[in-house]
Structures are given as structure tokens and as C-alpha cells.
C-alpha atoms as a PDB file:
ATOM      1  CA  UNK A   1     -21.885  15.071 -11.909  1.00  0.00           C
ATOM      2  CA  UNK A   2     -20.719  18.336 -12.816  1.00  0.00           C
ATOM      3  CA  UNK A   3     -20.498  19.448 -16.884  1.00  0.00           C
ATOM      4  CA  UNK A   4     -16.956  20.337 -16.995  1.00  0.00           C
ATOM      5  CA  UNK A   5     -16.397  23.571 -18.271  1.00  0.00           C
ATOM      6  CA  UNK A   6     -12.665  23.843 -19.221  1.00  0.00           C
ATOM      7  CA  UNK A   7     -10.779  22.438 -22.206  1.00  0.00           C
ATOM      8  CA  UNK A   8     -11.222  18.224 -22.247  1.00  0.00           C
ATOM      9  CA  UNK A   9      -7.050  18.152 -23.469  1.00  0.00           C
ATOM     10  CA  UNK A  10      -6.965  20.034 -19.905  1.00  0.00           C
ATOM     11  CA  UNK A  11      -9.018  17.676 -18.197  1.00  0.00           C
ATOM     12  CA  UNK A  12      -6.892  14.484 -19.796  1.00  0.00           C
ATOM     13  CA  UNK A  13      -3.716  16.658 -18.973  1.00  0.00           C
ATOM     14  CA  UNK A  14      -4.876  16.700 -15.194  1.00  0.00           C
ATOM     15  CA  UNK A  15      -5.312  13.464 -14.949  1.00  0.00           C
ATOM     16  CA  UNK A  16      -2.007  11.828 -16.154  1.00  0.00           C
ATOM     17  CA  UNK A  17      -0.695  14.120 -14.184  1.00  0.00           C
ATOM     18  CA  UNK A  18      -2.293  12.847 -11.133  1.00  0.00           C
ATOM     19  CA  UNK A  19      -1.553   9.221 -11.590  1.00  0.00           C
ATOM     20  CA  UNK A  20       1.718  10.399 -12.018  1.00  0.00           C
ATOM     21  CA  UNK A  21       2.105  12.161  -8.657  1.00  0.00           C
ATOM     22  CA  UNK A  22       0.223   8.521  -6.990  1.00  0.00           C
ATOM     23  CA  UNK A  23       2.703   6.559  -9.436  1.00  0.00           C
ATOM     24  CA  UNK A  24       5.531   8.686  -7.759  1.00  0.00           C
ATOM     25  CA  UNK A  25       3.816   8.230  -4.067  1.00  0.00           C
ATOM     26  CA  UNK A  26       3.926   4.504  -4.280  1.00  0.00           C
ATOM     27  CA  UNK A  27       7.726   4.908  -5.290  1.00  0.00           C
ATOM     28  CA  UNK A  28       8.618   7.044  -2.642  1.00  0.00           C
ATOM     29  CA  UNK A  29       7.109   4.621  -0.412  1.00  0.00           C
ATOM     30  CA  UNK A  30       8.954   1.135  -1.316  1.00  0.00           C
ATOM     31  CA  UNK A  31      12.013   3.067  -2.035  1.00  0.00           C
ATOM     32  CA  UNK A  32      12.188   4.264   1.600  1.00  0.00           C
ATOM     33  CA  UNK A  33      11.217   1.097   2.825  1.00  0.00           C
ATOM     34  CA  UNK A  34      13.741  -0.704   0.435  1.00  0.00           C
ATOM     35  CA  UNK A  35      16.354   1.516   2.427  1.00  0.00           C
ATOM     36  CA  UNK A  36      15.869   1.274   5.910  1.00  0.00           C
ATOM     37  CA  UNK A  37      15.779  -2.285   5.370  1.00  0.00           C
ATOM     38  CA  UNK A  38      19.085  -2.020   3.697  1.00  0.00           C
ATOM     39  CA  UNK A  39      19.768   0.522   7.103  1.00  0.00           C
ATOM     40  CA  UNK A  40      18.666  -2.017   9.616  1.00  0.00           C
ATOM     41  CA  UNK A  41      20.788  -4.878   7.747  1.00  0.00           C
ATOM     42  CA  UNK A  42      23.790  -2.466   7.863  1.00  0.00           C
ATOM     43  CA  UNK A  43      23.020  -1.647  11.499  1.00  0.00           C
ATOM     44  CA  UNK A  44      23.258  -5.368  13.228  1.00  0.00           C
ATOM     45  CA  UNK A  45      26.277  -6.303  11.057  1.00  0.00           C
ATOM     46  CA  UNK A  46      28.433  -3.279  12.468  1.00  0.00           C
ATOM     47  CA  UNK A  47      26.403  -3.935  16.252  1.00  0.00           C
ATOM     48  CA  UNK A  48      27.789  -7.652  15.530  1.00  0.00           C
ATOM     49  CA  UNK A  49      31.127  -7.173  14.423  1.00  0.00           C
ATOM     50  CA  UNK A  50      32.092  -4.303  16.840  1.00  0.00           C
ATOM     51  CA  UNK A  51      30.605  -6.226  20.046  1.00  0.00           C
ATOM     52  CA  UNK A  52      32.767  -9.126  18.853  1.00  0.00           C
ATOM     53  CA  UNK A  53      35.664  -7.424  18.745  1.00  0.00           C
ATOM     54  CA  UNK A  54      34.830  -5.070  21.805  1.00  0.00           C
ATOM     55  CA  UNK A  55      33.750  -8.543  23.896  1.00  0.00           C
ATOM     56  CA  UNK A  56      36.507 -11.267  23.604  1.00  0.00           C
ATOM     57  CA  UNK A  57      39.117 -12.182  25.122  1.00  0.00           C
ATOM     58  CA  UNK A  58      38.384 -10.478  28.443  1.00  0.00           C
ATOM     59  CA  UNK A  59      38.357  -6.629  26.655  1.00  0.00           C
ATOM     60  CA  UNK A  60      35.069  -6.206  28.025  1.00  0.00           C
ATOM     61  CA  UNK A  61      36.352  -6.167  31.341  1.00  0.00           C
ATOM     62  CA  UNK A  62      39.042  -3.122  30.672  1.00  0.00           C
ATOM     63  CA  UNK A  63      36.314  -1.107  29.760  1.00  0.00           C
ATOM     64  CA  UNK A  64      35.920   2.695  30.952  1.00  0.00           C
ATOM     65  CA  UNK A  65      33.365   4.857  31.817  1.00  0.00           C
ATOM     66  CA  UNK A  66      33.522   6.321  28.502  1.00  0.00           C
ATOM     67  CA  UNK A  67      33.855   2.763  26.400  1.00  0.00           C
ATOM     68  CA  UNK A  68      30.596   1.557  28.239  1.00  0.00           C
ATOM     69  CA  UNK A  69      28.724   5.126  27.804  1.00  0.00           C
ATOM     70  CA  UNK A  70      29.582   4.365  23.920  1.00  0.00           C
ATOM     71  CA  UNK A  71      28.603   1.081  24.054  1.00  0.00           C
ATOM     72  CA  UNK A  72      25.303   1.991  25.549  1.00  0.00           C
ATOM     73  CA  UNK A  73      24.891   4.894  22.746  1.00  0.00           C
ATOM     74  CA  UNK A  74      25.270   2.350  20.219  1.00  0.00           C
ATOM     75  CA  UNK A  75      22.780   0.094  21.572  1.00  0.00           C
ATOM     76  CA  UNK A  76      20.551   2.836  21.919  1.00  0.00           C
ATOM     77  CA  UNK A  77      21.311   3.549  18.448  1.00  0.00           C
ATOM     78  CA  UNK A  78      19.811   0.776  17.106  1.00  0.00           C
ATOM     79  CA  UNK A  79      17.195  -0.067  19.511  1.00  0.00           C
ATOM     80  CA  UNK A  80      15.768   3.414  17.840  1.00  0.00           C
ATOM     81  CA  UNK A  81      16.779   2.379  14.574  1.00  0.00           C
ATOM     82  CA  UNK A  82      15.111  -0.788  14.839  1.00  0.00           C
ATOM     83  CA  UNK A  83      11.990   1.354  15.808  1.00  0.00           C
ATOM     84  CA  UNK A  84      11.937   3.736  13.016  1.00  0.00           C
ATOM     85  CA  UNK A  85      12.184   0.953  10.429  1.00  0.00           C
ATOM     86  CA  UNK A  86       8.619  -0.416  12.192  1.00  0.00           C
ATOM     87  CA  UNK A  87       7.385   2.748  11.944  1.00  0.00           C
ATOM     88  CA  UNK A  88       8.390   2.914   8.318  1.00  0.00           C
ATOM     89  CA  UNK A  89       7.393  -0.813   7.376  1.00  0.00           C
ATOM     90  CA  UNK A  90       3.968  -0.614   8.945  1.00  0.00           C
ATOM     91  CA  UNK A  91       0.826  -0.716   6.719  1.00  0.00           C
ATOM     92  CA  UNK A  92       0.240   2.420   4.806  1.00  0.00           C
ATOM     93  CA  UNK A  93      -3.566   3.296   4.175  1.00  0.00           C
ATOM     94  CA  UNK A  94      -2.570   5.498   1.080  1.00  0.00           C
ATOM     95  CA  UNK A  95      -4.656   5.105  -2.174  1.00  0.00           C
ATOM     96  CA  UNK A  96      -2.329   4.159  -5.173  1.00  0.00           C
ATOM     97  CA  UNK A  97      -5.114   3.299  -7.822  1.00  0.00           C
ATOM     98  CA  UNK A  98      -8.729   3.469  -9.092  1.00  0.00           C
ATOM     99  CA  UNK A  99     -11.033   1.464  -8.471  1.00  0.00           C
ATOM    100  CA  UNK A 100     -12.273  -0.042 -11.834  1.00  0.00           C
ATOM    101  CA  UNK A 101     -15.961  -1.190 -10.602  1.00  0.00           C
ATOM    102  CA  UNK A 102     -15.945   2.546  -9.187  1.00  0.00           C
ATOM    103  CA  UNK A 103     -15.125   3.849 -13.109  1.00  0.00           C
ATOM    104  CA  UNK A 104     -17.682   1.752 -14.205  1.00  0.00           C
ATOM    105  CA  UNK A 105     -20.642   2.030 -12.054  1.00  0.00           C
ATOM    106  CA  UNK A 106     -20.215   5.536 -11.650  1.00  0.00           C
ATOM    107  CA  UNK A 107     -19.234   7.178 -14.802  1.00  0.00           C
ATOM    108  CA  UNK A 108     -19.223   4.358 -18.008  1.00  0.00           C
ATOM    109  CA  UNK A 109     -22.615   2.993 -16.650  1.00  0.00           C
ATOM    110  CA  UNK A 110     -24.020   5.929 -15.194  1.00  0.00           C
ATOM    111  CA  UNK A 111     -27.361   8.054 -15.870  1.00  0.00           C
ATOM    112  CA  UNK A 112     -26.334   9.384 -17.904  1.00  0.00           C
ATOM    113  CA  UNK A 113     -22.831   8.198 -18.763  1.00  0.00           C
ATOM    114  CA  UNK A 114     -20.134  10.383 -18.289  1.00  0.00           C
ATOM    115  CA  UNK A 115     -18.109  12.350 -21.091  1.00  0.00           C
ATOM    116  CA  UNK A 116     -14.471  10.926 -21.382  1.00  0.00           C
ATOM    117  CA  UNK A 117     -13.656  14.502 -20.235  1.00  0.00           C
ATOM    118  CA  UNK A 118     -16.046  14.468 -17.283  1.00  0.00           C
ATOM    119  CA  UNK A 119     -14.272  10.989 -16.336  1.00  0.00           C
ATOM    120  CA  UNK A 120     -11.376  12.722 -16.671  1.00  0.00           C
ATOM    121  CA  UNK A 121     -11.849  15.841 -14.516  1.00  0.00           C
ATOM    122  CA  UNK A 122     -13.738  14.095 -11.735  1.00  0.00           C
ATOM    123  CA  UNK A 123     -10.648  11.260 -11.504  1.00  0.00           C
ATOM    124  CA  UNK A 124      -7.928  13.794 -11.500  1.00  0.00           C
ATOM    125  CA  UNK A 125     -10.005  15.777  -8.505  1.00  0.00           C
ATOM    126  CA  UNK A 126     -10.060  12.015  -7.103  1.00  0.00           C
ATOM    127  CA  UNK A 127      -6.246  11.698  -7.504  1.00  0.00           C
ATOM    128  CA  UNK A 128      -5.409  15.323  -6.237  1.00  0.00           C
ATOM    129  CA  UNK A 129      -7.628  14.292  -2.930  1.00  0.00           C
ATOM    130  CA  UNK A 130      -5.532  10.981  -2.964  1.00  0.00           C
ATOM    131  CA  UNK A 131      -2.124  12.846  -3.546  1.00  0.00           C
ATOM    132  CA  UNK A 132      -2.818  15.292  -0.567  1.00  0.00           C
ATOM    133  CA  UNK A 133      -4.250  12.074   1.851  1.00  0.00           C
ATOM    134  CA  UNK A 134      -0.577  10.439   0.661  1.00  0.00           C
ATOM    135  CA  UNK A 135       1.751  13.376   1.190  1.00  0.00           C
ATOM    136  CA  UNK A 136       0.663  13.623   4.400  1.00  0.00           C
ATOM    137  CA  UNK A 137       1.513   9.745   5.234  1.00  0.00           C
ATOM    138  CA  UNK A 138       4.570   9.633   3.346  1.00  0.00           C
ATOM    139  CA  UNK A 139       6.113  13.112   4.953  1.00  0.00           C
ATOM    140  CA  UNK A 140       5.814  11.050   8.200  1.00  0.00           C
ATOM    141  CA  UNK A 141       7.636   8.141   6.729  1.00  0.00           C
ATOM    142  CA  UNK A 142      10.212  10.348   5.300  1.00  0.00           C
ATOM    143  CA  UNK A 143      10.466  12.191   8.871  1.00  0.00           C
ATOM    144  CA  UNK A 144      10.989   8.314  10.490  1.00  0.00           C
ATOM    145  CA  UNK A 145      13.571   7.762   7.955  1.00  0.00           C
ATOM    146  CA  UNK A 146      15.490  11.035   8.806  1.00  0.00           C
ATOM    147  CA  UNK A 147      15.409   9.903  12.417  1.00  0.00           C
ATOM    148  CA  UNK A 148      17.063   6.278  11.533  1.00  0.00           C
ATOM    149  CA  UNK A 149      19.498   7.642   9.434  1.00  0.00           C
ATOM    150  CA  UNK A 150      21.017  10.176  12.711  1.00  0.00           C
ATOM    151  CA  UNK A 151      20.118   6.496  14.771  1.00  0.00           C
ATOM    152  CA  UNK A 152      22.907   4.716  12.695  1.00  0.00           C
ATOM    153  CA  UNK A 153      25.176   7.796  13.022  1.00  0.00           C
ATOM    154  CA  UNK A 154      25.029   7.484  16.732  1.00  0.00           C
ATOM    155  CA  UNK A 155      25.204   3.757  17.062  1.00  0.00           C
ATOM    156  CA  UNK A 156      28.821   3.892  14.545  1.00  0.00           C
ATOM    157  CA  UNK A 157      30.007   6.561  16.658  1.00  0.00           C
ATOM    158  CA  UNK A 158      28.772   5.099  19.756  1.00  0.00           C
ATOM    159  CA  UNK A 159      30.366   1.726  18.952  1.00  0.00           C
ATOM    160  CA  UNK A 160      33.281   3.112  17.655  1.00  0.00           C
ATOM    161  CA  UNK A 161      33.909   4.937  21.139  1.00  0.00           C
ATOM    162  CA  UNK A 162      33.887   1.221  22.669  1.00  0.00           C
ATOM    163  CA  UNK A 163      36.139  -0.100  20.114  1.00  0.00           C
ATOM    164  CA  UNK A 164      38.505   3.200  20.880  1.00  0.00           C
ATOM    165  CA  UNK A 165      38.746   2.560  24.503  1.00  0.00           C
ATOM    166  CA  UNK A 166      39.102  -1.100  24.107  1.00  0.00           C
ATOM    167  CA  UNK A 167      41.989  -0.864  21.549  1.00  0.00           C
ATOM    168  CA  UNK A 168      44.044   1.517  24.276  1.00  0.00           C
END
């Protein structure tokens, strides 16, 4: 292990702020999740309501060119909407916490045990390596999100094209 060399109140300081910044990761993560669930749910109530209104009574059958185009556009819509919520809700391989047999085995119990400011500059190099491995996942995510958010946009507008060229 290496003998730190800096101030321990550094050390300490480095550390909080890395569990912050994996605190703030896991966050990020169910919040975005939390959303394009609340996305998805918005999505099939407005596919649901505007295909009922679009396809009784025989209004299906007055459709144009351009009322089918924007029916397809919405359905399209959502079919990749529906996809970047998977891509979103899939497992995430991150690293959100310590491993406490790892604190204890390697630095408490060690030969020779660890300084509380050696445990605390080698597990805020740990969380900075976690952070970076995390950033990297969760830009993705974020990216996937971005994606079902212009996904909705086209299946309203799509949708709302039918429900135009039905209604004249």
C-alpha cells in the first residue's frame, strides 16, 4: 500500500467527495429510469386514446395518405420509445458502494493495517475509478433517454396528424 504523502483532512476530503459523486451516479440512474417509465406510461395512453378516436365509427376508412403516414410515424414513435426505455431499464454493471469484507481484509486487517488516511486515499482512488467506469454507463443512458424523449415528440405529432385528417 502506498504511505500517503498529502494532508490526511485531504485524503478524508477526497473521499466524501467520491461517495458523493457514486451517491449522485446511483441518482441519476433511478431518476432516469423513474422517467421514461413515467414516458412510456404517457406514450400508450395518448397511442390509446388517439387510435380510439382516429378508429371508430368507420374514420379509419376516410383516411389519407397523409393521416396514415402520421399514423405510421406515431407507431414508429413508440415502437422506438418502447426500445429506448429497454435500453434504459436494462441491468447496469456500475459500482455504487464498497465492499465492507474488501475494507476489512484489505486495509483494517491488513499487514500491516492501514492508516485511517491511507484507507482514505486508496478508497477515494477506488471511487474516482468507479465514478469514471459509471459516467461512461450513465452518459449512454442519458443519450437513450434523449432519443425517447424526440420518440414521444414524433409519435404526438405523428398521431396528431391522424387525428387532423380524420377530424376534416
Amino acid at each position: 500500500m502506498a504511505t500517503p504523502i498529502g494532508d490526511p483532512a485531504g485524503y478524508e476530503l477526497a473521499f466524501r467527495e467520491g461517495k458523493a459523486a457514486i451517491g449522485e451516479q446511483g441518482a441519476t440512474l433511478k431518476e432516469t429510469r423513474d422517467r421514461v417509465g413515467t414516458l412510456v406510461f404517457a406514450a400508450a395512453v395518448v397511442a390509446g386514446l388517439a387510435t380510439s378516436l382516429g378508429f371508430t365509427d368507420g374514420r379509419a376508412d376516410r383516411l389519407r395518405w397523409w393521416g396514415v403516414a402520421g399514423t405510421g410515424i406515431g407507431w414508429v414513435g413508440f415502437a422506438v420509445l418502447t426500445v429506448a426505455a429497454f435500453a434504459i431499464w436494462r441491468p447496469f454493471t456500475g459500482v455504487f458502494t464498497l465492499h465492507s469484507g474488501v475494507l476489512v481484509g484489505s486495509y483494517v486487517e491488513g499487514d500491516p493495517p492501514a492508516s485511517l488516511a491511507e484507507m482514505h486515499r486508496e478508497l477515494a482512488l477506488h471511487l474516482g475509478n468507479h465514478a469514471a467506469y459509471n459516467r461512461e454507463q450513465l452518459s449512454d443512458r442519458l443519450s437513450w433517454f434523449t432519443v425517447a424523449l424526440w420518440a414521444f415528440l414524433a409519435e404526438i405529432g405523428g398521431l396528431m396528424l391522424m387525428l387532423l385528417d380524420v377530424a376534416t
